[in-house]
C-alpha atoms as a PDB file:
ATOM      1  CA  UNK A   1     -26.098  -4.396   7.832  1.00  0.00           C
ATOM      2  CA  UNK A   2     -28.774  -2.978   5.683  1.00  0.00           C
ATOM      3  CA  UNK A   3     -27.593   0.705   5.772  1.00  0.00           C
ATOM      4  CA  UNK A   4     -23.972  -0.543   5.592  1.00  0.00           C
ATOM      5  CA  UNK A   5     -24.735  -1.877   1.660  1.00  0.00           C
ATOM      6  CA  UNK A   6     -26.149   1.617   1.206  1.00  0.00           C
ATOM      7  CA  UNK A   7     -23.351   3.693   2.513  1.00  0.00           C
ATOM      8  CA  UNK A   8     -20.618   1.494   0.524  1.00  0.00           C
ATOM      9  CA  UNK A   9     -23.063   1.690  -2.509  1.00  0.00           C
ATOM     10  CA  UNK A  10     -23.253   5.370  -2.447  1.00  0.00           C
ATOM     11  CA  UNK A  11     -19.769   6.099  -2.328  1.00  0.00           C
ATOM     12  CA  UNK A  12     -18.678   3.580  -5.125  1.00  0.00           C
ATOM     13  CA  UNK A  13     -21.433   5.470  -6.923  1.00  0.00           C
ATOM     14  CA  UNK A  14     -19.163   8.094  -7.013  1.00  0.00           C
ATOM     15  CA  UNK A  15     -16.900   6.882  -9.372  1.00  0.00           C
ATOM     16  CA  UNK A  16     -13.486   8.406  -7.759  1.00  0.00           C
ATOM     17  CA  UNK A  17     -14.875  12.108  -6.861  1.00  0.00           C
ATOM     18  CA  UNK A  18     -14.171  13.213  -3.585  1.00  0.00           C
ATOM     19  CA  UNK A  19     -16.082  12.401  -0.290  1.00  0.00           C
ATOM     20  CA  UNK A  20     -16.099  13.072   2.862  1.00  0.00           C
ATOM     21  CA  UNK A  21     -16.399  10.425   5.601  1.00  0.00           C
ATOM     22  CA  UNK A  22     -17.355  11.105   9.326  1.00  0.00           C
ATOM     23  CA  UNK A  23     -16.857   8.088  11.316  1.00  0.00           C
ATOM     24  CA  UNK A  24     -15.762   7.028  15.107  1.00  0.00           C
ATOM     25  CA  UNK A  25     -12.244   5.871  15.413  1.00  0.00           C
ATOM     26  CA  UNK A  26     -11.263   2.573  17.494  1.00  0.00           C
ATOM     27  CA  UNK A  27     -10.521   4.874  20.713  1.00  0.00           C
ATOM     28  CA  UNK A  28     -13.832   6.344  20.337  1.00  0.00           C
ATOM     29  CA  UNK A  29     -13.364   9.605  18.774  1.00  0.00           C
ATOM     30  CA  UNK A  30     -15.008  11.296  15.826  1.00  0.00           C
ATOM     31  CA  UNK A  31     -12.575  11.822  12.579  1.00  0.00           C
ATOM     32  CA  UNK A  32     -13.653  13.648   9.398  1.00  0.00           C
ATOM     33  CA  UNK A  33     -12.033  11.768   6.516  1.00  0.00           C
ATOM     34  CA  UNK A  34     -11.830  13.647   3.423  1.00  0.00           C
ATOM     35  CA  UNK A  35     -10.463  11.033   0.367  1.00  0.00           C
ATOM     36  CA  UNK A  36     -11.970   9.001  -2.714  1.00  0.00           C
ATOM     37  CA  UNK A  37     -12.247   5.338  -4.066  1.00  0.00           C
ATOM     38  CA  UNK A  38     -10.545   3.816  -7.144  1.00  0.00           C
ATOM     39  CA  UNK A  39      -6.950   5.314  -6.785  1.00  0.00           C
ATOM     40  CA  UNK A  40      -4.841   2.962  -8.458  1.00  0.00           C
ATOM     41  CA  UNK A  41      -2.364   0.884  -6.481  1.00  0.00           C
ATOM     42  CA  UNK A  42      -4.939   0.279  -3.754  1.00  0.00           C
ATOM     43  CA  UNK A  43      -3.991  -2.698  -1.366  1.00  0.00           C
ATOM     44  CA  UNK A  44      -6.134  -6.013  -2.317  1.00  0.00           C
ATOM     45  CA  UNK A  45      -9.831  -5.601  -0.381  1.00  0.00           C
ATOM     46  CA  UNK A  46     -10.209  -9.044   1.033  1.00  0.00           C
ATOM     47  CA  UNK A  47     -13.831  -9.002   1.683  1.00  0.00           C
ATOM     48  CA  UNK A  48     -14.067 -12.959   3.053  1.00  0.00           C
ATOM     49  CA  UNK A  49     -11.824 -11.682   6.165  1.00  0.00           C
ATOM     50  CA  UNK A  50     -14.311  -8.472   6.837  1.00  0.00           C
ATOM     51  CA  UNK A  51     -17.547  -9.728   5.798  1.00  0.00           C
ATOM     52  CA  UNK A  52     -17.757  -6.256   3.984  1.00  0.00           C
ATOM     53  CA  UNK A  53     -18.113  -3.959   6.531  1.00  0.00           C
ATOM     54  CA  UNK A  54     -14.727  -1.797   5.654  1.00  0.00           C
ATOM     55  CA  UNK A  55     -14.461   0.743   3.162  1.00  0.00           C
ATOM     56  CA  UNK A  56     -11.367   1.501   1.285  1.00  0.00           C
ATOM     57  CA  UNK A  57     -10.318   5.177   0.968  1.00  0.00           C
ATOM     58  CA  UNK A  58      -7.590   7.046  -0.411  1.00  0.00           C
ATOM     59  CA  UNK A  59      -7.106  10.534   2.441  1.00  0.00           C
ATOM     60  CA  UNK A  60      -5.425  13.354   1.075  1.00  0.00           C
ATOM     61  CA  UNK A  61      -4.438  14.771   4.312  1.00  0.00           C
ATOM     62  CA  UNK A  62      -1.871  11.906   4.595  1.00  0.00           C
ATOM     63  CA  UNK A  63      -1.661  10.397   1.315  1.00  0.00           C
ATOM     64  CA  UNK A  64      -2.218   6.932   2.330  1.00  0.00           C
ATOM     65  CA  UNK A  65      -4.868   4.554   2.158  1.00  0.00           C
ATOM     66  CA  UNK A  66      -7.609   4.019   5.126  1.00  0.00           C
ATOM     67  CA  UNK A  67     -10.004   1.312   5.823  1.00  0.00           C
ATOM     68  CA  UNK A  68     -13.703   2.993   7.865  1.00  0.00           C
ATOM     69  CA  UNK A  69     -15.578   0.603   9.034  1.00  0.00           C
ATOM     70  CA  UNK A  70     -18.933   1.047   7.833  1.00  0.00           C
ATOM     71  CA  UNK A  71     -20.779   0.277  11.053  1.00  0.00           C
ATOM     72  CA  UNK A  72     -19.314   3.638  12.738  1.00  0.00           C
ATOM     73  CA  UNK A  73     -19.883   6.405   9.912  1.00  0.00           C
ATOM     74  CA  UNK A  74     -22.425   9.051  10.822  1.00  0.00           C
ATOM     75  CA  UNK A  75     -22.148  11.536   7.909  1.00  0.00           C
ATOM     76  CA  UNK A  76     -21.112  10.803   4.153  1.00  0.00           C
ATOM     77  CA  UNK A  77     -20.721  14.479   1.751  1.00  0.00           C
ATOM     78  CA  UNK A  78     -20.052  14.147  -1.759  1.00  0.00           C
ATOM     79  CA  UNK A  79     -21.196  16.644  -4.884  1.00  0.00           C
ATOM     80  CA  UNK A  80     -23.506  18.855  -2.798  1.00  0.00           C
ATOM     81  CA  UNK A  81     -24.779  16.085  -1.199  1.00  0.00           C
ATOM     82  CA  UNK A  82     -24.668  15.109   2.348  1.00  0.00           C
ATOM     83  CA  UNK A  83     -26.435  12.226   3.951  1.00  0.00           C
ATOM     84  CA  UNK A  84     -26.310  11.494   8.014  1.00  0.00           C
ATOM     85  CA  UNK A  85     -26.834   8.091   9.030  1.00  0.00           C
ATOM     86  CA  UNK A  86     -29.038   7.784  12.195  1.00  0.00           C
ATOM     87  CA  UNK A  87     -28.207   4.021  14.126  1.00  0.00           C
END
């Protein structure tokens, strides 16, 4: 849960830039998400039915919001930075 706080800590640290998200889908395979936080119009976040573990991103490819679940990301880029999370 620990590196879950981190990973939706660094990308609200962000403050709307651009990041990009590799996480597992539901079927199992990998998906490169490239989007941001803070869009306006963003569906309500209701963290009591989650506990959390879902971030909220807005993907450019198809305009449209996306929940990751935090649990299943493996590599967050943003501003020259990239950080690879080991489970």
């Amino acid at each position: 849960m620990k590196a879950n706080i981190c990973i939706d800590t660094l990308v609200k640290a962000s403050k709307g830039r651009f990041v990009t998200v590799t996480f597992k889908t539901k079927s199992g395979r990998t998906r490169i998400l490239n989007g941001r936080i803070g869009v306006g119009g963003a569906p309500a976040r209701k963290d009591t039915k989650t506990g959390g573990k879902y971030l909220l991103l807005w993907e450019v490819k198809t305009r449209g919001y996306r929940r990751v679940n935090l649990a299943t990301v493996s590599r967050i880029a943003m501003e020259k930075t990239e950080l690879f999370v080991s489970k």
